[in-house]
C-alpha atoms as a PDB file:
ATOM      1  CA  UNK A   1     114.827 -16.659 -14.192  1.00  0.00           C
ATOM      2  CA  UNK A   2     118.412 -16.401 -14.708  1.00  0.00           C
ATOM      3  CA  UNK A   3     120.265 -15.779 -17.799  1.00  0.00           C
ATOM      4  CA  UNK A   4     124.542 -16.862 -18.975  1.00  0.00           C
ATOM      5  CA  UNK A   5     126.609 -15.950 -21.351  1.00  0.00           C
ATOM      6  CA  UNK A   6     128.047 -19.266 -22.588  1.00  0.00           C
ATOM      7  CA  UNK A   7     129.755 -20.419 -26.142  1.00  0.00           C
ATOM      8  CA  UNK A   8     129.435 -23.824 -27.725  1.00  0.00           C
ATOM      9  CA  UNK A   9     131.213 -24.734 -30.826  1.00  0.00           C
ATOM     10  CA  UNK A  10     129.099 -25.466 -34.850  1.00  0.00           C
ATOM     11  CA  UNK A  11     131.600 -27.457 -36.938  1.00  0.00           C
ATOM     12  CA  UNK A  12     134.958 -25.614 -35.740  1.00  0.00           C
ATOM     13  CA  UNK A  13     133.086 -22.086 -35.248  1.00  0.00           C
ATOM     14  CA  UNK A  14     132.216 -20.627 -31.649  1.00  0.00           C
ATOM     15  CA  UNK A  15     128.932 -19.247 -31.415  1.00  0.00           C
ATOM     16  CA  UNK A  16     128.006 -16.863 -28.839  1.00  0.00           C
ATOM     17  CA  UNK A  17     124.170 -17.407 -26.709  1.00  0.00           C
ATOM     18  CA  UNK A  18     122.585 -16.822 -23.334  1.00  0.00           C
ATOM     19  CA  UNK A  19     121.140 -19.887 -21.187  1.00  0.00           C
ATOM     20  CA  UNK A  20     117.926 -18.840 -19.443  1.00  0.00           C
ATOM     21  CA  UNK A  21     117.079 -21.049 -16.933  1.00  0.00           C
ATOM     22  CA  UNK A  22     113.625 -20.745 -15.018  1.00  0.00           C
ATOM     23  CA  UNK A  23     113.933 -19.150 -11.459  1.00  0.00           C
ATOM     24  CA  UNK A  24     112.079 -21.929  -9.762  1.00  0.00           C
ATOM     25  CA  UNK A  25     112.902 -25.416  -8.466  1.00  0.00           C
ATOM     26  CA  UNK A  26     112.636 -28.702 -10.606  1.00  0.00           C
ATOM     27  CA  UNK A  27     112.685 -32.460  -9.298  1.00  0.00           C
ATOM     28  CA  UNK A  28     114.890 -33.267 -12.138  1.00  0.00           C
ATOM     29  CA  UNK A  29     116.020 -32.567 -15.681  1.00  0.00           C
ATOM     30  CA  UNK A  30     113.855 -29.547 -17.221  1.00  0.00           C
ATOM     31  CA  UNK A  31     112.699 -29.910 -20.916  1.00  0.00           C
ATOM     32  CA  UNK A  32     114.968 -27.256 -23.069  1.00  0.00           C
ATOM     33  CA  UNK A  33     114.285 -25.488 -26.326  1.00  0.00           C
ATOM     34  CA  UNK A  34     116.725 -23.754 -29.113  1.00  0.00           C
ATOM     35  CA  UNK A  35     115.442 -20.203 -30.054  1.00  0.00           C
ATOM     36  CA  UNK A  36     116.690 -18.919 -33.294  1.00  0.00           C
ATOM     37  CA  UNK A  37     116.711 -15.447 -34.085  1.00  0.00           C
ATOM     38  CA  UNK A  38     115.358 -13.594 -37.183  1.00  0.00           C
ATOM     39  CA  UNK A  39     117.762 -12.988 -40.319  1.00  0.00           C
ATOM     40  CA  UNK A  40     120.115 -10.224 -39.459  1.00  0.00           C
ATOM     41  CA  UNK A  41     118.898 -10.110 -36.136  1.00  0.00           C
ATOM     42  CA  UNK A  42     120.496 -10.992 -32.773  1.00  0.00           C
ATOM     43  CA  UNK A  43     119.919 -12.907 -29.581  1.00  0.00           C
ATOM     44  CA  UNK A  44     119.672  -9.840 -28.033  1.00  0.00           C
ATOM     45  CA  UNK A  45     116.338  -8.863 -30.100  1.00  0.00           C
ATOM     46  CA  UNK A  46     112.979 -11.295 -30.835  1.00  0.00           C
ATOM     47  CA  UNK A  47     115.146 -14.539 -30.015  1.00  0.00           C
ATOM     48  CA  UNK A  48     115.997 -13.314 -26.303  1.00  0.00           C
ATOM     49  CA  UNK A  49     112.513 -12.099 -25.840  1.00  0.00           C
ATOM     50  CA  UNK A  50     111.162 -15.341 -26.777  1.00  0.00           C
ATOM     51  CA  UNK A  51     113.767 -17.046 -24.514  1.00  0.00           C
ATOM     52  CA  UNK A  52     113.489 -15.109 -21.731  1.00  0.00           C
ATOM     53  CA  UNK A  53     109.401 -15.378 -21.613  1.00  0.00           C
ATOM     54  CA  UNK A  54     109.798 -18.992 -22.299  1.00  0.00           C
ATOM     55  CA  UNK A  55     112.162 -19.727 -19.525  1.00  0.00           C
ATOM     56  CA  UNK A  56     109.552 -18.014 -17.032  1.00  0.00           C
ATOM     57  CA  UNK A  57     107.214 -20.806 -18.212  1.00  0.00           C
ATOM     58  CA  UNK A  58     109.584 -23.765 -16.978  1.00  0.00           C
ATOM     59  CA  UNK A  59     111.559 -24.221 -20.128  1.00  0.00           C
ATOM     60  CA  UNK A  60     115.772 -24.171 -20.181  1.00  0.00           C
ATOM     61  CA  UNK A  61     115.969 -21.720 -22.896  1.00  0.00           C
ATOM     62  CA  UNK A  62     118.930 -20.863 -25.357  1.00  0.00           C
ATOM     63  CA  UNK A  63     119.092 -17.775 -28.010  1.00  0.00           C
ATOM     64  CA  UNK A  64     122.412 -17.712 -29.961  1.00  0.00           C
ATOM     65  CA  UNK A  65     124.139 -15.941 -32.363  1.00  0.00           C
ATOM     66  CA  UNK A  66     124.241 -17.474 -35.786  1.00  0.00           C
ATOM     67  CA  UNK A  67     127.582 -17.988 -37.554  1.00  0.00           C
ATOM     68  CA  UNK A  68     129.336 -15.370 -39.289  1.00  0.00           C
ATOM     69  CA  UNK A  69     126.775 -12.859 -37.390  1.00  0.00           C
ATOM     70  CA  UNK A  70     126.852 -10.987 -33.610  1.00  0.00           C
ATOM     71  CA  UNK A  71     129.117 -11.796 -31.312  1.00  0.00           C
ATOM     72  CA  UNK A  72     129.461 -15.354 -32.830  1.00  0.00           C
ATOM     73  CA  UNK A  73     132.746 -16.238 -34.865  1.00  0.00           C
ATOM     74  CA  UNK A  74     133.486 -16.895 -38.893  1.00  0.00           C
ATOM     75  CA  UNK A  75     134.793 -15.246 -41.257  1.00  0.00           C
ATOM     76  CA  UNK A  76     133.557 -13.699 -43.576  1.00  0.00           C
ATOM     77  CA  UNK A  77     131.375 -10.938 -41.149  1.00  0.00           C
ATOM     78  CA  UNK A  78     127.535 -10.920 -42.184  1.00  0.00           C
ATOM     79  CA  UNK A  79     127.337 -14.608 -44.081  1.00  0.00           C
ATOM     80  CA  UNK A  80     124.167 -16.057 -44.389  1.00  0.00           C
ATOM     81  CA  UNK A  81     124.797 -19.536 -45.003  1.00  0.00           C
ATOM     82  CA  UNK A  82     121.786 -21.865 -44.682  1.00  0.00           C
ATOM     83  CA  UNK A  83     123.974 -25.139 -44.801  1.00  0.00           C
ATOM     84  CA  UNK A  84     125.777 -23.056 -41.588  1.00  0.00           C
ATOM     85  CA  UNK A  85     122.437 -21.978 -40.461  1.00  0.00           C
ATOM     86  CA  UNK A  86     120.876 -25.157 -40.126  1.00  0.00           C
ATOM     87  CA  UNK A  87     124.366 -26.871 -38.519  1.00  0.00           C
ATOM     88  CA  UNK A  88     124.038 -23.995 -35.803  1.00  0.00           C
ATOM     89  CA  UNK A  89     120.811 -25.310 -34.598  1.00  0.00           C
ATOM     90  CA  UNK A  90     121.853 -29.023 -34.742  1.00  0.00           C
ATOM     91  CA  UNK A  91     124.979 -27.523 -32.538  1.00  0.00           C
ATOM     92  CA  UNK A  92     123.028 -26.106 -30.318  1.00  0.00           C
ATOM     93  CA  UNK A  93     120.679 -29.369 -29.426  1.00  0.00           C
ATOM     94  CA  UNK A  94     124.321 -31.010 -28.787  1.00  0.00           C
ATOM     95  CA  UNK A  95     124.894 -28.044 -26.426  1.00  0.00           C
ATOM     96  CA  UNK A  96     121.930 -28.667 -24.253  1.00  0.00           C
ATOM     97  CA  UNK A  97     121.690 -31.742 -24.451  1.00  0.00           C
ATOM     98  CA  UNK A  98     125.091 -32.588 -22.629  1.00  0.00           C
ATOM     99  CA  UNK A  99     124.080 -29.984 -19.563  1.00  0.00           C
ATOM    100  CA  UNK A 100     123.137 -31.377 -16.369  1.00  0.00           C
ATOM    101  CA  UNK A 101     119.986 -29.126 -16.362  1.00  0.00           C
ATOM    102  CA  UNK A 102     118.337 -30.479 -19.501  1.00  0.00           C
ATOM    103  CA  UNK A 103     116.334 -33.672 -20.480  1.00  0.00           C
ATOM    104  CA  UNK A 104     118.174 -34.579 -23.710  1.00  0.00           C
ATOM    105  CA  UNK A 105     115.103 -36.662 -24.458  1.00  0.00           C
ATOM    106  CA  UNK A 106     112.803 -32.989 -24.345  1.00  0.00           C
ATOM    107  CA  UNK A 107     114.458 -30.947 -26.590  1.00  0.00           C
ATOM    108  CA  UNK A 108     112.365 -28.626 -29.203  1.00  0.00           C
ATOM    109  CA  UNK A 109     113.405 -26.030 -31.517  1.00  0.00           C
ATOM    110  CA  UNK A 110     111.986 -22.443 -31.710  1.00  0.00           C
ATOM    111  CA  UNK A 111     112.572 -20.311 -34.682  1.00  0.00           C
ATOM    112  CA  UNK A 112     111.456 -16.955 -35.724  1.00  0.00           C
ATOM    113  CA  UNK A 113     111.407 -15.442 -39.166  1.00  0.00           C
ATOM    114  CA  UNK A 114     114.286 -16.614 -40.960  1.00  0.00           C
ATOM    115  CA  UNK A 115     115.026 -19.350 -38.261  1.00  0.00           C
ATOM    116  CA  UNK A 116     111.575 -20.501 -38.610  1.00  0.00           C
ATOM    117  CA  UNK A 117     112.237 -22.344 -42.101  1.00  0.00           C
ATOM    118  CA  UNK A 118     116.292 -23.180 -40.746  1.00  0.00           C
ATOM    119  CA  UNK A 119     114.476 -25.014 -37.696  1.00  0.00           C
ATOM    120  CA  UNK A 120     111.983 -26.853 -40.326  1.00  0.00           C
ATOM    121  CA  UNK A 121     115.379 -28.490 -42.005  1.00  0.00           C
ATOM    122  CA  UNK A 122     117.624 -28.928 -38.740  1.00  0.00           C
ATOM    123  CA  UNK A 123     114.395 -30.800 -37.353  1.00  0.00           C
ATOM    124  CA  UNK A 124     113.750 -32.831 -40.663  1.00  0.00           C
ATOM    125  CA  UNK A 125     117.264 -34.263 -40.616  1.00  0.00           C
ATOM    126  CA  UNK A 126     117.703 -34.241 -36.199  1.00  0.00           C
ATOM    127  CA  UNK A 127     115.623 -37.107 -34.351  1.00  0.00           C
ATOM    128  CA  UNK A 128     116.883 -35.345 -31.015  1.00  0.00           C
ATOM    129  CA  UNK A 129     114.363 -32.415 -31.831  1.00  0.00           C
ATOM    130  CA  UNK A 130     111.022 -34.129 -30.641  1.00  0.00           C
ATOM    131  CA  UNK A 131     108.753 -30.730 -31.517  1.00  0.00           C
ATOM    132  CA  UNK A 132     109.670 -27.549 -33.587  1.00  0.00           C
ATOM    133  CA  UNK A 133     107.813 -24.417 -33.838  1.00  0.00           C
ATOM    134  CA  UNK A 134     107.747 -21.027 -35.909  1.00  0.00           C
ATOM    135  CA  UNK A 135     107.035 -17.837 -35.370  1.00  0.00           C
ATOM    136  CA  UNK A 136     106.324 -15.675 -37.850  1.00  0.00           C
ATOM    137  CA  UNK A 137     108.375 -18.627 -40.039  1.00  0.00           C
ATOM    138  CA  UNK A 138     109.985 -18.402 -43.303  1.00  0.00           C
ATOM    139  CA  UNK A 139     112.506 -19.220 -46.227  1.00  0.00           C
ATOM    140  CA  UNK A 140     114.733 -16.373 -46.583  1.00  0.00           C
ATOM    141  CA  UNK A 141     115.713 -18.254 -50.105  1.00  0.00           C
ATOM    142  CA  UNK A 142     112.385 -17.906 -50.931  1.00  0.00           C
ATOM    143  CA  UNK A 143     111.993 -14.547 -49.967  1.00  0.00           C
ATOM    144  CA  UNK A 144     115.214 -13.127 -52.126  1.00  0.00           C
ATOM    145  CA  UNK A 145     114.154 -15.477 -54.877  1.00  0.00           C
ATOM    146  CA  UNK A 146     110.549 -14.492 -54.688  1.00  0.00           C
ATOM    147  CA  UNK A 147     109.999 -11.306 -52.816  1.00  0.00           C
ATOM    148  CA  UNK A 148     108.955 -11.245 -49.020  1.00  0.00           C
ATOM    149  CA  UNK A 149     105.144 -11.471 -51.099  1.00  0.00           C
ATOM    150  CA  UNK A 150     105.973 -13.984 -53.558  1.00  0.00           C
ATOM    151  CA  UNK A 151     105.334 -11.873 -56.273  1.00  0.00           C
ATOM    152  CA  UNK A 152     108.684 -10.469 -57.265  1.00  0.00           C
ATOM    153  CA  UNK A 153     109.585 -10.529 -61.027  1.00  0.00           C
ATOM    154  CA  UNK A 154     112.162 -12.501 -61.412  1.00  0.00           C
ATOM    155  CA  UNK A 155     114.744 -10.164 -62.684  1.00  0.00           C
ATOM    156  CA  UNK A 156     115.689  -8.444 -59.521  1.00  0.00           C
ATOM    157  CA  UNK A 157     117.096 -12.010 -58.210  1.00  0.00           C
ATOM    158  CA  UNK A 158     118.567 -12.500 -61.172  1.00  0.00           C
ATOM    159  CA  UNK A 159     120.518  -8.911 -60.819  1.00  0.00           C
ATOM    160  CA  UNK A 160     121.617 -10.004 -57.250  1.00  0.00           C
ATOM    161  CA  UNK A 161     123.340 -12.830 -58.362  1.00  0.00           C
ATOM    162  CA  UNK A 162     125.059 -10.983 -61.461  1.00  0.00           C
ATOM    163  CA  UNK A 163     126.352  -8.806 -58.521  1.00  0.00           C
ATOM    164  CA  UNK A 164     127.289 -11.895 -55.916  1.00  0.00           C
ATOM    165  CA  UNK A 165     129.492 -13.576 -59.391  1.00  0.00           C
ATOM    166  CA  UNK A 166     131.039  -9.585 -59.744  1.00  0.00           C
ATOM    167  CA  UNK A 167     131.923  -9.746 -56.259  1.00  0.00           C
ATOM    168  CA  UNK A 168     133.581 -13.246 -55.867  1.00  0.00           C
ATOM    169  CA  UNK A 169     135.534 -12.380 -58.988  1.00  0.00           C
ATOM    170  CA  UNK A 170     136.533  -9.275 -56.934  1.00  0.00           C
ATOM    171  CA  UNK A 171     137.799 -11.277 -54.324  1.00  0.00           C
ATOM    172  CA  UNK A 172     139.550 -13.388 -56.183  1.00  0.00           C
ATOM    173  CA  UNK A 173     141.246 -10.514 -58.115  1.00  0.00           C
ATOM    174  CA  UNK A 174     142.550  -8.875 -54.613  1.00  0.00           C
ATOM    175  CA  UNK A 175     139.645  -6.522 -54.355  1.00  0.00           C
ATOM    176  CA  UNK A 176     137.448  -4.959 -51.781  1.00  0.00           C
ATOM    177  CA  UNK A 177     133.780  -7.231 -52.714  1.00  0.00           C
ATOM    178  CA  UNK A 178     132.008  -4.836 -50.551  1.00  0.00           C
ATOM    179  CA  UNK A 179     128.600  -5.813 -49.443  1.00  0.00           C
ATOM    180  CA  UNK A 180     124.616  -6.312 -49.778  1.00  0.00           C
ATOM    181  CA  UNK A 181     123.426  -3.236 -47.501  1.00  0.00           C
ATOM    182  CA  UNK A 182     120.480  -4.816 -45.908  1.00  0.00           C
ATOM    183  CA  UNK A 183     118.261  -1.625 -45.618  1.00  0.00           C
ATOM    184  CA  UNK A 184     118.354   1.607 -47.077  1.00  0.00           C
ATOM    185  CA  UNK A 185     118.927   4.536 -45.960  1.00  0.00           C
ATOM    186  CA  UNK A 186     115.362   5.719 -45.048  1.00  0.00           C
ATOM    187  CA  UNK A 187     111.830   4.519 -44.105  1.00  0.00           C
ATOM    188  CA  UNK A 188     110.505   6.168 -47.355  1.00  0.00           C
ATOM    189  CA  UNK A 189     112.863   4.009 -49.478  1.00  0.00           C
ATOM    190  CA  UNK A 190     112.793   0.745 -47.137  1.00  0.00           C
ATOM    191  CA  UNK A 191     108.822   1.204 -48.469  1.00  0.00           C
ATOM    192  CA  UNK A 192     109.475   1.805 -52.292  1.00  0.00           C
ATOM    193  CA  UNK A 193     111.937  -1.251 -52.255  1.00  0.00           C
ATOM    194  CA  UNK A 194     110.193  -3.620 -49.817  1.00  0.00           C
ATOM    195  CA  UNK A 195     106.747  -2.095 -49.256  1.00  0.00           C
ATOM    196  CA  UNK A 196     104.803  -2.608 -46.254  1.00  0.00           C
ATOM    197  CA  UNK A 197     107.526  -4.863 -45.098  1.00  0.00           C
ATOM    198  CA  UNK A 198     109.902  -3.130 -45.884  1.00  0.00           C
ATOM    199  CA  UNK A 199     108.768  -0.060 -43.647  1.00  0.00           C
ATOM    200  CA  UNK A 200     108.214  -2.976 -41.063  1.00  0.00           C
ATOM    201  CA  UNK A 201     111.674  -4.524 -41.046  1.00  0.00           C
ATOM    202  CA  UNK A 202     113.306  -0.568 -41.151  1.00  0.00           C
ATOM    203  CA  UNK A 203     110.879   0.057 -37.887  1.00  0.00           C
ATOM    204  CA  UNK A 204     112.401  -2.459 -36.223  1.00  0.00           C
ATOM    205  CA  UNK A 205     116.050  -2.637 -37.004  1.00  0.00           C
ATOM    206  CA  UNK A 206     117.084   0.841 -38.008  1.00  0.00           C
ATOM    207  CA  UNK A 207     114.793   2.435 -34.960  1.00  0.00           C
ATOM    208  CA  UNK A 208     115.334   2.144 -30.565  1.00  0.00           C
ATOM    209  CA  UNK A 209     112.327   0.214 -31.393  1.00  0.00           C
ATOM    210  CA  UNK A 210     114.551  -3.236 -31.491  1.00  0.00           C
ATOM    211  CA  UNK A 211     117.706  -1.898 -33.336  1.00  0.00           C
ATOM    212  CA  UNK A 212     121.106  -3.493 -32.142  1.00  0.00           C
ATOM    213  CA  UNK A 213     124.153  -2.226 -32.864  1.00  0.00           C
ATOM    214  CA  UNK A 214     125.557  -6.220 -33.275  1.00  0.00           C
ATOM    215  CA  UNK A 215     122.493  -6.495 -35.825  1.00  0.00           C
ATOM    216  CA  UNK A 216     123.506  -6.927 -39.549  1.00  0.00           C
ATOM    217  CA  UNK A 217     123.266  -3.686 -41.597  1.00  0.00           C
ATOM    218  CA  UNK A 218     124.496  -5.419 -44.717  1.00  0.00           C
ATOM    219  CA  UNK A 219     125.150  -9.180 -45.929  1.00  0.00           C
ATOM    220  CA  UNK A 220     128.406 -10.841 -47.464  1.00  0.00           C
ATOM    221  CA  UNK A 221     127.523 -11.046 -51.222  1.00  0.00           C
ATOM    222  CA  UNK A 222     128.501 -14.756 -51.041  1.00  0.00           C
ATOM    223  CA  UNK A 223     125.120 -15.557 -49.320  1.00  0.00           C
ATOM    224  CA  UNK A 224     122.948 -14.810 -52.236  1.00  0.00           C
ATOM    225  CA  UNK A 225     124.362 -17.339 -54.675  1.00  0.00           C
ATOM    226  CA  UNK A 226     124.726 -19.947 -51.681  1.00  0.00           C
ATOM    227  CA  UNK A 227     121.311 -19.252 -50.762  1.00  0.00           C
ATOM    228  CA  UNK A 228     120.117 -19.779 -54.606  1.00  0.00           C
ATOM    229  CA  UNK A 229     119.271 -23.285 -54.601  1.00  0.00           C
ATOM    230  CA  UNK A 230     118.505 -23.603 -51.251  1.00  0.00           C
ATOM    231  CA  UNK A 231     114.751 -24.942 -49.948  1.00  0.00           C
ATOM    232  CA  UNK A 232     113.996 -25.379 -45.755  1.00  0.00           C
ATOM    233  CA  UNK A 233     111.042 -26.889 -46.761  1.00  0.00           C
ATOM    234  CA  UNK A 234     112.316 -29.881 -48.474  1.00  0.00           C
ATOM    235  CA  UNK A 235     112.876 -31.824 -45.110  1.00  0.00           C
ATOM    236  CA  UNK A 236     109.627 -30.615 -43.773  1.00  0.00           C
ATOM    237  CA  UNK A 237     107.400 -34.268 -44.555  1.00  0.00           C
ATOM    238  CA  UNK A 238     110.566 -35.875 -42.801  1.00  0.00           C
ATOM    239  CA  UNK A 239     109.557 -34.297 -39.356  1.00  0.00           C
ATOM    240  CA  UNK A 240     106.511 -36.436 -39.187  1.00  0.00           C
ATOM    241  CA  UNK A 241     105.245 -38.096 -36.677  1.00  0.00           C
ATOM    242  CA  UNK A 242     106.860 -35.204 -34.475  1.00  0.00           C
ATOM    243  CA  UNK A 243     104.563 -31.972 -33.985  1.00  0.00           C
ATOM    244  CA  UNK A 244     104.879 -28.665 -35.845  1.00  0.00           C
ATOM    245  CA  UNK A 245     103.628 -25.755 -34.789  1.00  0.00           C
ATOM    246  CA  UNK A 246     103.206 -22.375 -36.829  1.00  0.00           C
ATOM    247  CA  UNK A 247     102.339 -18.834 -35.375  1.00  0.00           C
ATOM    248  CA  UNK A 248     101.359 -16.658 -38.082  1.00  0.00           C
ATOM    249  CA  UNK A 249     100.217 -12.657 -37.829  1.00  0.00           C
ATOM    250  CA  UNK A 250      97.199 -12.436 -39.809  1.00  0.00           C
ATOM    251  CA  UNK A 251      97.950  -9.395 -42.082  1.00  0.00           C
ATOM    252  CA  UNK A 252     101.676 -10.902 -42.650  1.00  0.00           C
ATOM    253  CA  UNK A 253     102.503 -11.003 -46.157  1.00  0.00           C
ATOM    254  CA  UNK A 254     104.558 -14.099 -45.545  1.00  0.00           C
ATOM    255  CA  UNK A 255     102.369 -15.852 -44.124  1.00  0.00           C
ATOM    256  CA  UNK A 256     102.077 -17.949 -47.802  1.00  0.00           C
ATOM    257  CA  UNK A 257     105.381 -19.225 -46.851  1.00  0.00           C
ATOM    258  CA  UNK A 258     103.483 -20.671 -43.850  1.00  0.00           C
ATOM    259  CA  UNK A 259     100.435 -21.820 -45.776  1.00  0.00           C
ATOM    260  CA  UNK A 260     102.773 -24.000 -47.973  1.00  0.00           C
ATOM    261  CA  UNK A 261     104.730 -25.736 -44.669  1.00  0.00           C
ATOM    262  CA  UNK A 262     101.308 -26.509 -43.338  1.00  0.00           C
ATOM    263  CA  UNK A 263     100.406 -28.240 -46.696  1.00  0.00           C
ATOM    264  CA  UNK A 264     103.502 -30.401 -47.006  1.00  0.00           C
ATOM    265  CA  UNK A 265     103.803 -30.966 -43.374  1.00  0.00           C
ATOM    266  CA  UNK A 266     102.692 -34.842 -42.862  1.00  0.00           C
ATOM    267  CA  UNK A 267     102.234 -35.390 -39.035  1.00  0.00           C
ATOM    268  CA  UNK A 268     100.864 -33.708 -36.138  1.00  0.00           C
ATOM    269  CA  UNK A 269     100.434 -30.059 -37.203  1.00  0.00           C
ATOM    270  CA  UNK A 270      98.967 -26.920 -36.029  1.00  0.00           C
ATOM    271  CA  UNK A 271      98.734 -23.463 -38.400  1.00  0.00           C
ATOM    272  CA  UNK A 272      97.956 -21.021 -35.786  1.00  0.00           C
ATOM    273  CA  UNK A 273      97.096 -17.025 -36.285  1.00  0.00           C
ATOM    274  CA  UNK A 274      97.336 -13.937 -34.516  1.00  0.00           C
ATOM    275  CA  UNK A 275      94.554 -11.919 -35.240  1.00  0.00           C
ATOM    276  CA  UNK A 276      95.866  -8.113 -36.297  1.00  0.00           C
ATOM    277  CA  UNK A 277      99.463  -9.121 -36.258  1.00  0.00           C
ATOM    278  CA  UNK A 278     101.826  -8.338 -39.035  1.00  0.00           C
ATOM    279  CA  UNK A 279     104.856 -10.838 -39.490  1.00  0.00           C
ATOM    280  CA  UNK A 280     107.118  -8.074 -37.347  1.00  0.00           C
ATOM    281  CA  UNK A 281     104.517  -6.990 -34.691  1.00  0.00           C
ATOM    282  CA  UNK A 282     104.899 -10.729 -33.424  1.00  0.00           C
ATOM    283  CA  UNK A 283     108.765  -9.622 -32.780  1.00  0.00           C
ATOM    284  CA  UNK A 284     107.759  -7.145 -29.565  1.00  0.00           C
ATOM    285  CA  UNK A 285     104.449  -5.951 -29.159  1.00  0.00           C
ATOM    286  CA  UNK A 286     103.251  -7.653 -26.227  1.00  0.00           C
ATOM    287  CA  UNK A 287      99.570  -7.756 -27.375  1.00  0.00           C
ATOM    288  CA  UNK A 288     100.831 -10.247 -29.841  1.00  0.00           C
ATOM    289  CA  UNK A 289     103.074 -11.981 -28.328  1.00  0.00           C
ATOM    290  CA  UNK A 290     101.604 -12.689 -25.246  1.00  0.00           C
ATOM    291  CA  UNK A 291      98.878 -15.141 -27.129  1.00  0.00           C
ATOM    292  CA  UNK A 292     101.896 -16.176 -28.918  1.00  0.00           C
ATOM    293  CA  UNK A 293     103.513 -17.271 -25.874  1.00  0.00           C
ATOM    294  CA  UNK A 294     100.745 -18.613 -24.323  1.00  0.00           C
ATOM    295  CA  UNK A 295     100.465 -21.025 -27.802  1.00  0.00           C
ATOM    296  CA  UNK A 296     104.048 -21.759 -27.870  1.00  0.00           C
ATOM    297  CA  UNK A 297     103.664 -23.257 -23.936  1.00  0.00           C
ATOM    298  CA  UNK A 298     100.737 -25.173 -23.841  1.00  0.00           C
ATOM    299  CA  UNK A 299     102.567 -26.664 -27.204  1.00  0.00           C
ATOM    300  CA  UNK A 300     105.687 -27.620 -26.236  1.00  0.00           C
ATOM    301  CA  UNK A 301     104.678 -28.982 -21.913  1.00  0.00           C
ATOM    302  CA  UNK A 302     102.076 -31.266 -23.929  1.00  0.00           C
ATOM    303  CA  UNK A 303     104.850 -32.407 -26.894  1.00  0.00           C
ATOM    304  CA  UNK A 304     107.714 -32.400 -24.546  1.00  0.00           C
ATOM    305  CA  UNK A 305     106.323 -34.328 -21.080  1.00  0.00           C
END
């Protein structure tokens, strides 16, 4: 398995990724899949992992940098813009699909956490994608809107966007906007603001467990009032009669965001759990993600031959 640093352009933006290409010889063409990574992550975190194990299974593989975030370009730094988002991963089917090394005709999209629900509405709207899977998949407009749970009152939403209108007006004005710090300053408060997910995503990010130092520690306030009226689950009947596939951790308290895909979904679908697994364990611990990969392959050879 080999892996290159290459660039490929989203709607005048260059976005940074690494190819992974399986070590072994092909007669032709290899199938190819886009792996997105989690919000404020990187492709040097859960979306290379995923790449890199996927490429040892035969699969051209690319994890990329989202717009605005990494070592991909944009202005401003730390935008999460799911009309962007989504663009990113129709960008990167055009990618592979002009390369030499890829089957145009078997491409599939990959998306963890956050680029689980972006996949959902690139592949809705993209009849190049002929499979899409999640892992651990979600609607990070949801989640602000309605807590990582879906039981957050209402108000503290409300609050962020008060603070997103303060900050445009800012900018306007000639002043500094500052920014939506991401997490806080300690585990003990990542768990009074976010609970058990919130200790989860702090583990992870803030820790040499997966932290990156490209990883976003805070967001552009401008993402919270574009990401108001967003839904990735509005295009999700319009991937029918292609074949979804969702990998969920059992005790992950998103996994209602996965429940409600699975319901709307129309075609060829498969809600599939990891028993034990929270929604971040299926990140990096190999006892999880090894069954995860495992899933994810015997998917996408039979949806992608």
């Amino acid at each position: 398995m080999a892996r290159t640093t290459v660039s490929f352009d989203s709607a005048g933006i260059s976005l940074a990724a690494h190819l992974y290409t399986p070590g072994t010889t092909a007669s032709g063409p290899r199938p190819a899949l886009v792996v997105g990574h989690p919000g404020t992550g990187v492709k040097e975190q859960a979306s290379g992992t995923y790449a890199r194990r996927m490429a040892e299974r035969g699969f051209v593989t690319l994890a990329f940098d989202a717009a605005h975030q990494g070592e991909s370009g944009g202005l401003p730094r730390g935008l999460e813009d799911p009309a962007r988002r989504v663009e990113d991963f129709k960008a990167a089917v055009s990618f592979l699909g002009a390369r030499a090394e890829v089957d145009a005709d078997r491409v599939g999209l990959l998306g963890i956490c956050a680029s689980g629900g972006y996949s959902l509405a690139a592949a809705g709207g993209d009849h190049r994608v002929k499979a899409v899977a999640t892992v651990s998949g979600v609607d990070v407009a949801r989640q602000f809107r309605l807590g990582a749970d879906g039981t957050q009152d209402p108000a503290v939403f409300r609050s962020l966007l008060d603070a997103a209108a303060h900050a445009r007006t800012a900018a306007a004005r000639g002043e500094e906007p500052g920014a939506l710090a991401v997490f806080p300053e300690t585990v003990e408060q990542a768990g009074e603001l976010g609970g058990r997910h919130g200790i989860e995503g702090f583990e992870y990010y803030r820790t040499s467990r997966g932290g990156h130092e490209r990883s976003a520690k805070s967001l552009a306030w401008e993402s919270i009032d574009r990401l108001a009226s967003f839904d990735a689950f509005h295009a999700v009947p319009l991937i029918a009669p292609r074949p979804l596939l969702q990998i969920v951790g059992s005790r992950a308290v998103t996994s209602w965001m996965a429940v409600e895909v699975h319901q709307r979904a129309t075609g060829p679908k498969d809600l599939h759990w990891i028993d034990g697994a929270s929604h971040v364990d299926l990140y990096d611990k190999k006892q999880y993600i090894d069954p995860a990969i495992d899933k994810l392959t015997d998917f996408f050879t039979g949806r992608l031959a």
